[in-house]
PDB file of N, CA and C in Angstrom:
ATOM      1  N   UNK A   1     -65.827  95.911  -5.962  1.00  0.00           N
ATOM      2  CA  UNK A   1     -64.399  96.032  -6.146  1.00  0.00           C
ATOM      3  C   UNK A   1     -63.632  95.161  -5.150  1.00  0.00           C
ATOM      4  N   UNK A   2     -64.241  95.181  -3.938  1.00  0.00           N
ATOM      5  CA  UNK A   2     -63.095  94.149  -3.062  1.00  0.00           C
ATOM      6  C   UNK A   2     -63.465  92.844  -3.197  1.00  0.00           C
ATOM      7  N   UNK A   3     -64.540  92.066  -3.730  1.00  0.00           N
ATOM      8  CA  UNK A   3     -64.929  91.173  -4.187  1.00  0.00           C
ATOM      9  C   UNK A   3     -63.516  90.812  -5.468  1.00  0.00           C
ATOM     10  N   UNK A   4     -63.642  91.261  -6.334  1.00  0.00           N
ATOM     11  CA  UNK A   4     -62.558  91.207  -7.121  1.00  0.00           C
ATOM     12  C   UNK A   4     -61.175  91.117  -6.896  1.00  0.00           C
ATOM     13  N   UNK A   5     -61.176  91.634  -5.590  1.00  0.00           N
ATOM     14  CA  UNK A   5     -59.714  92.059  -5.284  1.00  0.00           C
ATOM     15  C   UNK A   5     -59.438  90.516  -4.557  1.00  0.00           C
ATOM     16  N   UNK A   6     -60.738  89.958  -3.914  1.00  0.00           N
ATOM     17  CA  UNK A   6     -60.520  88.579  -2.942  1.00  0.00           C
ATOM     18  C   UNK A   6     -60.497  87.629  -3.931  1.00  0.00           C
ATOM     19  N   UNK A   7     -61.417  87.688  -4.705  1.00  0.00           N
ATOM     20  CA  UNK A   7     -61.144  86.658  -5.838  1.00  0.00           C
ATOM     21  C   UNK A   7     -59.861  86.529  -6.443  1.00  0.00           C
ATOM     22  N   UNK A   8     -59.066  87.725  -6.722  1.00  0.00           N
ATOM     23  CA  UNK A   8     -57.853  87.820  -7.399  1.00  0.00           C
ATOM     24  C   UNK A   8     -56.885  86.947  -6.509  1.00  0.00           C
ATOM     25  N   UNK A   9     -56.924  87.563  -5.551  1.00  0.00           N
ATOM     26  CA  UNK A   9     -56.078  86.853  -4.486  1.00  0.00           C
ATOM     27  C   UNK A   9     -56.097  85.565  -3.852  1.00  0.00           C
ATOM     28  N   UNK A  10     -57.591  85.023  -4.233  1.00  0.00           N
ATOM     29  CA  UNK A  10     -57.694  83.707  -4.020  1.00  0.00           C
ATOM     30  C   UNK A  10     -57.110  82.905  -5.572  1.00  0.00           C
ATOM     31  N   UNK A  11     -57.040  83.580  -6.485  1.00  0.00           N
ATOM     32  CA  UNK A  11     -56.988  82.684  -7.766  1.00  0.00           C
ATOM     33  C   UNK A  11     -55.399  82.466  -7.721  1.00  0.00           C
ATOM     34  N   UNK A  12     -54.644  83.631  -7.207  1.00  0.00           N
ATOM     35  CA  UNK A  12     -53.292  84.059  -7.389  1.00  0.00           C
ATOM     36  C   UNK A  12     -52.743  82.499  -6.135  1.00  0.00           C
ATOM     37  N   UNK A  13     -53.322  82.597  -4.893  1.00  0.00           N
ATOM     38  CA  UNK A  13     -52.471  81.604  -4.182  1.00  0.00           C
ATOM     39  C   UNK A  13     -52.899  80.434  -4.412  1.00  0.00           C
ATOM     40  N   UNK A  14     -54.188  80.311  -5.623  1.00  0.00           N
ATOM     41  CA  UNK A  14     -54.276  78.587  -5.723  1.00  0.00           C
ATOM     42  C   UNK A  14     -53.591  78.369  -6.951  1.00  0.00           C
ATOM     43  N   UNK A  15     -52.448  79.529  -8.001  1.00  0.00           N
ATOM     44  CA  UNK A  15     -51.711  79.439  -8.713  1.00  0.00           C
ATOM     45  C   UNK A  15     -50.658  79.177  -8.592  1.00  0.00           C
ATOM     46  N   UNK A  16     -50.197  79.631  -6.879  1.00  0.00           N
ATOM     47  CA  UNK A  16     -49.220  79.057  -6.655  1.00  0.00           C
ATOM     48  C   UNK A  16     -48.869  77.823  -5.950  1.00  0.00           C
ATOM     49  N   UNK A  17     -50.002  77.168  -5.222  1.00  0.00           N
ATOM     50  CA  UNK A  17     -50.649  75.892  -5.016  1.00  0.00           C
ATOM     51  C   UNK A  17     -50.415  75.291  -6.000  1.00  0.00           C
ATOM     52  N   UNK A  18     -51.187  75.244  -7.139  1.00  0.00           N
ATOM     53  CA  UNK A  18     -50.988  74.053  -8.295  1.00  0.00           C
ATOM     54  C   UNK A  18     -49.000  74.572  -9.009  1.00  0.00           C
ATOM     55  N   UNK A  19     -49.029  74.958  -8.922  1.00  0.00           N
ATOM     56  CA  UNK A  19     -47.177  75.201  -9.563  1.00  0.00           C
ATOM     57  C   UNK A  19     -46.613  74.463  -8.009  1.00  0.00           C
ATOM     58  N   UNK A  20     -46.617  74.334  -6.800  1.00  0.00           N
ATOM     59  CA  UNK A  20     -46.104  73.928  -6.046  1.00  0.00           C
ATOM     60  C   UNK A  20     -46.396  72.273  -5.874  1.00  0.00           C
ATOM     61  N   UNK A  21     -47.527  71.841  -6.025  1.00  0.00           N
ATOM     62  CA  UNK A  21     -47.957  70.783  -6.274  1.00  0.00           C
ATOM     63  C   UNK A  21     -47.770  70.266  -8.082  1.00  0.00           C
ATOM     64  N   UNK A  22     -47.412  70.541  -8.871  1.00  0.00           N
ATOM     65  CA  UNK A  22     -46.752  70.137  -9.857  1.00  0.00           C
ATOM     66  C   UNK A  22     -45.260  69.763  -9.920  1.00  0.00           C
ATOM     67  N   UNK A  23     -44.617  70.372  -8.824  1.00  0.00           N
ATOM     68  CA  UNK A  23     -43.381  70.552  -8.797  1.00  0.00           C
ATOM     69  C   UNK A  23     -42.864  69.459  -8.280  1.00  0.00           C
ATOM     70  N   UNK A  24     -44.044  68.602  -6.799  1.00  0.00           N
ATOM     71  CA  UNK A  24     -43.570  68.081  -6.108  1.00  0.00           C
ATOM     72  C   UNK A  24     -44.146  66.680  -6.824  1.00  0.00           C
ATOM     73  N   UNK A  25     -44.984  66.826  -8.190  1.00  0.00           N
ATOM     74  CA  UNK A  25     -45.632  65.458  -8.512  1.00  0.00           C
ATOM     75  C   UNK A  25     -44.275  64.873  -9.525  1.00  0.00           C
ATOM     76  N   UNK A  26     -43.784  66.353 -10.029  1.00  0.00           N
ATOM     77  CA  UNK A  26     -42.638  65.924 -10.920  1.00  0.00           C
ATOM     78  C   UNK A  26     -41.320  65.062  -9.995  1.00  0.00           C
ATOM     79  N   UNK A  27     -41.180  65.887  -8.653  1.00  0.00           N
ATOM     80  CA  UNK A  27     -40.268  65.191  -7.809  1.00  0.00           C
ATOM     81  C   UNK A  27     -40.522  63.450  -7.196  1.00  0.00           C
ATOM     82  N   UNK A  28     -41.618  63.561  -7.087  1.00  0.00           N
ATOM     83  CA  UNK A  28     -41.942  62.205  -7.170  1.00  0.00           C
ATOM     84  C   UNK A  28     -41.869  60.766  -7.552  1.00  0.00           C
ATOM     85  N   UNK A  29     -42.103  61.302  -9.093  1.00  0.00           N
ATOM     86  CA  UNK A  29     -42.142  60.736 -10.734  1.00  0.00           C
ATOM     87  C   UNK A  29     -40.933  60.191 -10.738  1.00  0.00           C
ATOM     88  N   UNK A  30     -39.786  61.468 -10.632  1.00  0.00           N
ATOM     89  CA  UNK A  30     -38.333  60.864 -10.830  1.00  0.00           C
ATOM     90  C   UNK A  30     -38.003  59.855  -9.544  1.00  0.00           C
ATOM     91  N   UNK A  31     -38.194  60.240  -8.574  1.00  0.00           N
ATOM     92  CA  UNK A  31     -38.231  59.720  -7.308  1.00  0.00           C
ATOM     93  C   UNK A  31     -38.788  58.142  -7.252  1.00  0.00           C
ATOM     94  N   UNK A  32     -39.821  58.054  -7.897  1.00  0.00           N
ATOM     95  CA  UNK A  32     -40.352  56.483  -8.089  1.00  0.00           C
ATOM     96  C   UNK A  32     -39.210  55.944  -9.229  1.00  0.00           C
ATOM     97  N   UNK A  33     -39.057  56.332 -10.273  1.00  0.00           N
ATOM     98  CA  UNK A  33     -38.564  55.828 -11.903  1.00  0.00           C
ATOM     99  C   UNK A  33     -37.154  55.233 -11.017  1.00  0.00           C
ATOM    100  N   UNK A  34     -36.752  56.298 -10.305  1.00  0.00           N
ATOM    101  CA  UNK A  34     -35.290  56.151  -9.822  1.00  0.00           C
ATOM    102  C   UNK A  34     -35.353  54.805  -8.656  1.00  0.00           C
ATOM    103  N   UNK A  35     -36.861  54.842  -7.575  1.00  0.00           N
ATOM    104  CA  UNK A  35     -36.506  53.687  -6.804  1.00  0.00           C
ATOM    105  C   UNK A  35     -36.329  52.191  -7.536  1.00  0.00           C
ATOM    106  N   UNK A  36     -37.313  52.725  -8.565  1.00  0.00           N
ATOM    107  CA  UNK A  36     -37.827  51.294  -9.299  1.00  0.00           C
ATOM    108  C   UNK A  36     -36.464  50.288  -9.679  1.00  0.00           C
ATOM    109  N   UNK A  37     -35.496  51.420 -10.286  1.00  0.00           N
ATOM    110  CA  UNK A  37     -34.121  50.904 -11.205  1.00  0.00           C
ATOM    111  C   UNK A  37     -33.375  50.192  -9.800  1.00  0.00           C
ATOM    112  N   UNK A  38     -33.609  50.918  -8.557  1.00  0.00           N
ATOM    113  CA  UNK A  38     -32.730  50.216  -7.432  1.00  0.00           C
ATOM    114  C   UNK A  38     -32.949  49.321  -6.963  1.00  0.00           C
ATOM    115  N   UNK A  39     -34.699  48.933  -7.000  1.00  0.00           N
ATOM    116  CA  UNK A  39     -35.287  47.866  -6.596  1.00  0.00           C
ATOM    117  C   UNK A  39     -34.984  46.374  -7.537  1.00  0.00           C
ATOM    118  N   UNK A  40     -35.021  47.164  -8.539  1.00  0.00           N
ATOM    119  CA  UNK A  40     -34.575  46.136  -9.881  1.00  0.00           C
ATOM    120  C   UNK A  40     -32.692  45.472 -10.056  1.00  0.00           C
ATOM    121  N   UNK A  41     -32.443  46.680  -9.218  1.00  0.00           N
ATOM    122  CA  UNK A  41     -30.814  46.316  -9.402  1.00  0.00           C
ATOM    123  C   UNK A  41     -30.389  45.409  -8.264  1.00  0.00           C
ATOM    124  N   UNK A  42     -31.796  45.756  -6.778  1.00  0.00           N
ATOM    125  CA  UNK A  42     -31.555  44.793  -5.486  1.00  0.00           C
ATOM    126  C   UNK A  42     -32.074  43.322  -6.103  1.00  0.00           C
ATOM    127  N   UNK A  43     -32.615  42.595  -6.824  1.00  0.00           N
ATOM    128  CA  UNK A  43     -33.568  41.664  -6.901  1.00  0.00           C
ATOM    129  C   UNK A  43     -32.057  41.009  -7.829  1.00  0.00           C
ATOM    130  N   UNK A  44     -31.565  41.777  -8.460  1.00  0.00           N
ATOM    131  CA  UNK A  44     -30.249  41.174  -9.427  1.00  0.00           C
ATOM    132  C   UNK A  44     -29.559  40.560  -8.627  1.00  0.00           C
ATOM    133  N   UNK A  45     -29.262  41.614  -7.782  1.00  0.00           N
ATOM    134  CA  UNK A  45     -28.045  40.866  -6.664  1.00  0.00           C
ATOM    135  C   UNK A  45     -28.398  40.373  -5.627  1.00  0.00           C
ATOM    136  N   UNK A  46     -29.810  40.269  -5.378  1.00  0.00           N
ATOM    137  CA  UNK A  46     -30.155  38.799  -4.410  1.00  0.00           C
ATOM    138  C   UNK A  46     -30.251  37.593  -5.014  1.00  0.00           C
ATOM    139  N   UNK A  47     -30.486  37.566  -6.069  1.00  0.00           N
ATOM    140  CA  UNK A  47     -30.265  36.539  -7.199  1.00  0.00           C
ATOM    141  C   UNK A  47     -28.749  35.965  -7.418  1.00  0.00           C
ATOM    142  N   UNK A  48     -28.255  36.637  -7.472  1.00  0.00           N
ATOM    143  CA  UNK A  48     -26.750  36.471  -8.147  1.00  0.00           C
ATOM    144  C   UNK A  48     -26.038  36.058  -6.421  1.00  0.00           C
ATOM    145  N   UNK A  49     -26.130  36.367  -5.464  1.00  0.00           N
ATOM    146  CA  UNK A  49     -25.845  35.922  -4.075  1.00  0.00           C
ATOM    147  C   UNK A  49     -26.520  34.818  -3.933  1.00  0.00           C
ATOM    148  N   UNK A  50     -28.150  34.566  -4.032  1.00  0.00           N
ATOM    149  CA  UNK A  50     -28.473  33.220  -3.805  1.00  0.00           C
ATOM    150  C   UNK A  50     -28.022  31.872  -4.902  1.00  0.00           C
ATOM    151  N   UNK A  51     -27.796  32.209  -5.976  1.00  0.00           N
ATOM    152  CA  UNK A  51     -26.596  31.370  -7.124  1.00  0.00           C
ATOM    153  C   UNK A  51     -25.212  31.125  -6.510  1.00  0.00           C
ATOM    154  N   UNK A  52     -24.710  31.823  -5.263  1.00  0.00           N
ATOM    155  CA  UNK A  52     -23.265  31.943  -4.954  1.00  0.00           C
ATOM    156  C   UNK A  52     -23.456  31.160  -3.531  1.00  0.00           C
ATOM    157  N   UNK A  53     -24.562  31.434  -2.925  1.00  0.00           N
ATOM    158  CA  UNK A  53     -24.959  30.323  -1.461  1.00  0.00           C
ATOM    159  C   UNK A  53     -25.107  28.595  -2.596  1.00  0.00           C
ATOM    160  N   UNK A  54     -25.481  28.678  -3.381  1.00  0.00           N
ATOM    161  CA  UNK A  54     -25.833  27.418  -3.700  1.00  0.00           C
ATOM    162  C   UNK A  54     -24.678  26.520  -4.017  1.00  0.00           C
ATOM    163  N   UNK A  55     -23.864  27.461  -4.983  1.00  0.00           N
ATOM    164  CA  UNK A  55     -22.488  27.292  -5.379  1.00  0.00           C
ATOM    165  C   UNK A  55     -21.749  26.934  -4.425  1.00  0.00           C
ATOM    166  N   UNK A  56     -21.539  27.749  -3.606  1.00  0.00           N
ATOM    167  CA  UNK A  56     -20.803  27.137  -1.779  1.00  0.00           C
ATOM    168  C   UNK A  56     -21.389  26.262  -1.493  1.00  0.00           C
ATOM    169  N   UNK A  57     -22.105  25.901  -0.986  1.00  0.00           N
ATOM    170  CA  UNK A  57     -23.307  24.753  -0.442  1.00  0.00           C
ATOM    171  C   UNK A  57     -22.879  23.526  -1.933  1.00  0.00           C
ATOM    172  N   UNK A  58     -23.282  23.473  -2.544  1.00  0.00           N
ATOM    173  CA  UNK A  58     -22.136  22.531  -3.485  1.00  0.00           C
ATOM    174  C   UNK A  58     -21.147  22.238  -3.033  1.00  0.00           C
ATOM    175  N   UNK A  59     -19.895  22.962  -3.240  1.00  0.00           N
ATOM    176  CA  UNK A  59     -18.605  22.274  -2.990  1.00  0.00           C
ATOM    177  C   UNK A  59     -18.491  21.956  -1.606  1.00  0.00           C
ATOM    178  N   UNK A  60     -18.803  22.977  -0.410  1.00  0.00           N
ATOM    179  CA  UNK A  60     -19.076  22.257   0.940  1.00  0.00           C
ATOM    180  C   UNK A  60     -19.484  20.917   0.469  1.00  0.00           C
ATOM    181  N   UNK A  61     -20.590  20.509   0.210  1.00  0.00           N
ATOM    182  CA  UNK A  61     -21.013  18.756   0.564  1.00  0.00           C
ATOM    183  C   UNK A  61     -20.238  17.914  -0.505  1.00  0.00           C
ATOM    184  N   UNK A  62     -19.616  18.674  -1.351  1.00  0.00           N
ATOM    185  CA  UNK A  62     -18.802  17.885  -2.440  1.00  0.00           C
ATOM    186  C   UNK A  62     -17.253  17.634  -1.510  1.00  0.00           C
ATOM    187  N   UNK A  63     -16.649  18.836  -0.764  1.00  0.00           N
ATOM    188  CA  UNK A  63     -15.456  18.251  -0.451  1.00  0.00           C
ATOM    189  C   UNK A  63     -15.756  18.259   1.296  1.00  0.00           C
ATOM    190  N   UNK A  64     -16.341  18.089   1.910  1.00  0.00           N
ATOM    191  CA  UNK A  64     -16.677  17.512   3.250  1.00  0.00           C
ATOM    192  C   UNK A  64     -18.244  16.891   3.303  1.00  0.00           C
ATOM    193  N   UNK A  65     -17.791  15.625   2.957  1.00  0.00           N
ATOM    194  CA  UNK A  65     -19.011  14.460   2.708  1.00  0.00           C
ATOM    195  C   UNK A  65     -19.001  14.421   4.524  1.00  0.00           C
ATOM    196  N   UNK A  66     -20.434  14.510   4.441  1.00  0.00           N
ATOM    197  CA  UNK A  66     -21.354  14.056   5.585  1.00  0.00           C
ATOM    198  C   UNK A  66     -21.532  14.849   6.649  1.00  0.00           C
ATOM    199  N   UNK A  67     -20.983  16.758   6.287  1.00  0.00           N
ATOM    200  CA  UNK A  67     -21.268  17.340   6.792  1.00  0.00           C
ATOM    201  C   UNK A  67     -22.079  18.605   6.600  1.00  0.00           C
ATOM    202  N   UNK A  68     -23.236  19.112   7.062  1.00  0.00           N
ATOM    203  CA  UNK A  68     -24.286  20.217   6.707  1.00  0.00           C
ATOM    204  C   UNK A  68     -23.969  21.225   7.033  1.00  0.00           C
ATOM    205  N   UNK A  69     -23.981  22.399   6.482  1.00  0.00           N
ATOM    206  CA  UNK A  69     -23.576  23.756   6.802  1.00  0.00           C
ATOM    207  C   UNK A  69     -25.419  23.910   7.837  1.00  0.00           C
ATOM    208  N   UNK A  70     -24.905  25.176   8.383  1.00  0.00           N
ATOM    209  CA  UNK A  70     -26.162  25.238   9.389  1.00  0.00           C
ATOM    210  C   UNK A  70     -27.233  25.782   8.540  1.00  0.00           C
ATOM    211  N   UNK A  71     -28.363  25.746   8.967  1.00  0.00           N
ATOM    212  CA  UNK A  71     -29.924  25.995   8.209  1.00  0.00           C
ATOM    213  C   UNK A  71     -29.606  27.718   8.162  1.00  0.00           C
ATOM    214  N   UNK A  72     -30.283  28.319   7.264  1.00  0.00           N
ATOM    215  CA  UNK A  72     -30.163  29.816   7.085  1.00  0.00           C
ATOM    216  C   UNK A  72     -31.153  30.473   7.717  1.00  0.00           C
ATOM    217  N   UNK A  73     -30.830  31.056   8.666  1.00  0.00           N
ATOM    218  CA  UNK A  73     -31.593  31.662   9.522  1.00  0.00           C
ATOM    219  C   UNK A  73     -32.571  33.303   9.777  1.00  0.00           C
ATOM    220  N   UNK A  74     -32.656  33.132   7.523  1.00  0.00           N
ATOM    221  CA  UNK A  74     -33.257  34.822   7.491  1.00  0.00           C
ATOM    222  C   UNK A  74     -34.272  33.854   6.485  1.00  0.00           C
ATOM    223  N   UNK A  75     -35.510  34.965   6.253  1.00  0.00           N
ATOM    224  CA  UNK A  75     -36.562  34.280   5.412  1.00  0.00           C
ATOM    225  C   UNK A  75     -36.598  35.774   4.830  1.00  0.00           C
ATOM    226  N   UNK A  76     -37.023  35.243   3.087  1.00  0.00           N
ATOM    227  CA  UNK A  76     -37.286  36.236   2.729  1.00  0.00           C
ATOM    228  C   UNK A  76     -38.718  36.670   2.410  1.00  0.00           C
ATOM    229  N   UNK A  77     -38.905  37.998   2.572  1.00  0.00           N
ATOM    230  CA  UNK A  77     -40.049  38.114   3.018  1.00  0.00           C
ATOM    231  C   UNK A  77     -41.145  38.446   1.363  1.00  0.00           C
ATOM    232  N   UNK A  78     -42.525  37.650   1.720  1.00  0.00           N
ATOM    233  CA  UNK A  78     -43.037  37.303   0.868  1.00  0.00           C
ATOM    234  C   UNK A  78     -43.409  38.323   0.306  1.00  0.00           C
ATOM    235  N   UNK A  79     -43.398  39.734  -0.067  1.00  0.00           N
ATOM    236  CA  UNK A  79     -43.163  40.502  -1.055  1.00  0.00           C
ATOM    237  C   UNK A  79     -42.290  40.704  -1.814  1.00  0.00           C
ATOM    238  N   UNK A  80     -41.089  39.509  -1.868  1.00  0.00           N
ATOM    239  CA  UNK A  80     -39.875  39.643  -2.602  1.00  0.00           C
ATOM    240  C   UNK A  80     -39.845  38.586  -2.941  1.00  0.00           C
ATOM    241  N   UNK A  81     -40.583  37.649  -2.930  1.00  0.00           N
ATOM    242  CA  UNK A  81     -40.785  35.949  -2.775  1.00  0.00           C
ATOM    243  C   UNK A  81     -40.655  35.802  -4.830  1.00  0.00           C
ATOM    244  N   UNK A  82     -41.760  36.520  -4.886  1.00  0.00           N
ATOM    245  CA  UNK A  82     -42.401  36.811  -6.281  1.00  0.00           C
ATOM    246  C   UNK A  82     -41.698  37.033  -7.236  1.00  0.00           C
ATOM    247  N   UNK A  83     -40.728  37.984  -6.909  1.00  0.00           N
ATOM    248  CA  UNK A  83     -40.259  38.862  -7.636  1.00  0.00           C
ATOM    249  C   UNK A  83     -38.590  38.251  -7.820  1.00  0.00           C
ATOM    250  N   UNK A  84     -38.020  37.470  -6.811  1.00  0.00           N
ATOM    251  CA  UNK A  84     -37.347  37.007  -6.790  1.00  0.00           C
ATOM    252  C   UNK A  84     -37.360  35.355  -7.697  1.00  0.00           C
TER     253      UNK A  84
END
């Protein structure tokens, strides 16, 4: 009988183990889906900013001939290289 009773009680808190760990795989899930869209929305607008450096950098050397804006002094880093 107390065999039963430990078993019960072991089955009962690894029931609430897996419901607690389901809960947090679901939090996750959304948690990734959701970084993904931000990561996707950052890569837009590093795009759309590096189109707008180029654009400047144009008319700079178009209306002040013979002068260089200074070298850009951030690198982007080669996990965004790709993707960018």
């Amino acid at each position: 009988m107390a065999l039963a009773t430990v078993i019960g009680a072991v089955t009962a808190w690894q029931a609430r183990e897996v419901a607690k760990l389901r809960e947090r795989v679901v939090a996750l899930e959304e948690q990734a889906a959701d970084d993904h869209l931000r990561f996707r929305d950052a890569i837009r607008l590093i795009r759309a900013l590096q189109r707008h450096i180029d654009e400047l950098l144009g008319f700079l050397r178009l209306h002040v001939p013979g002068m260089e804006p200074p070298a850009a002094d951030y690198k982007i880093p080669a996990t965004l290289q790709e993707e960018i």
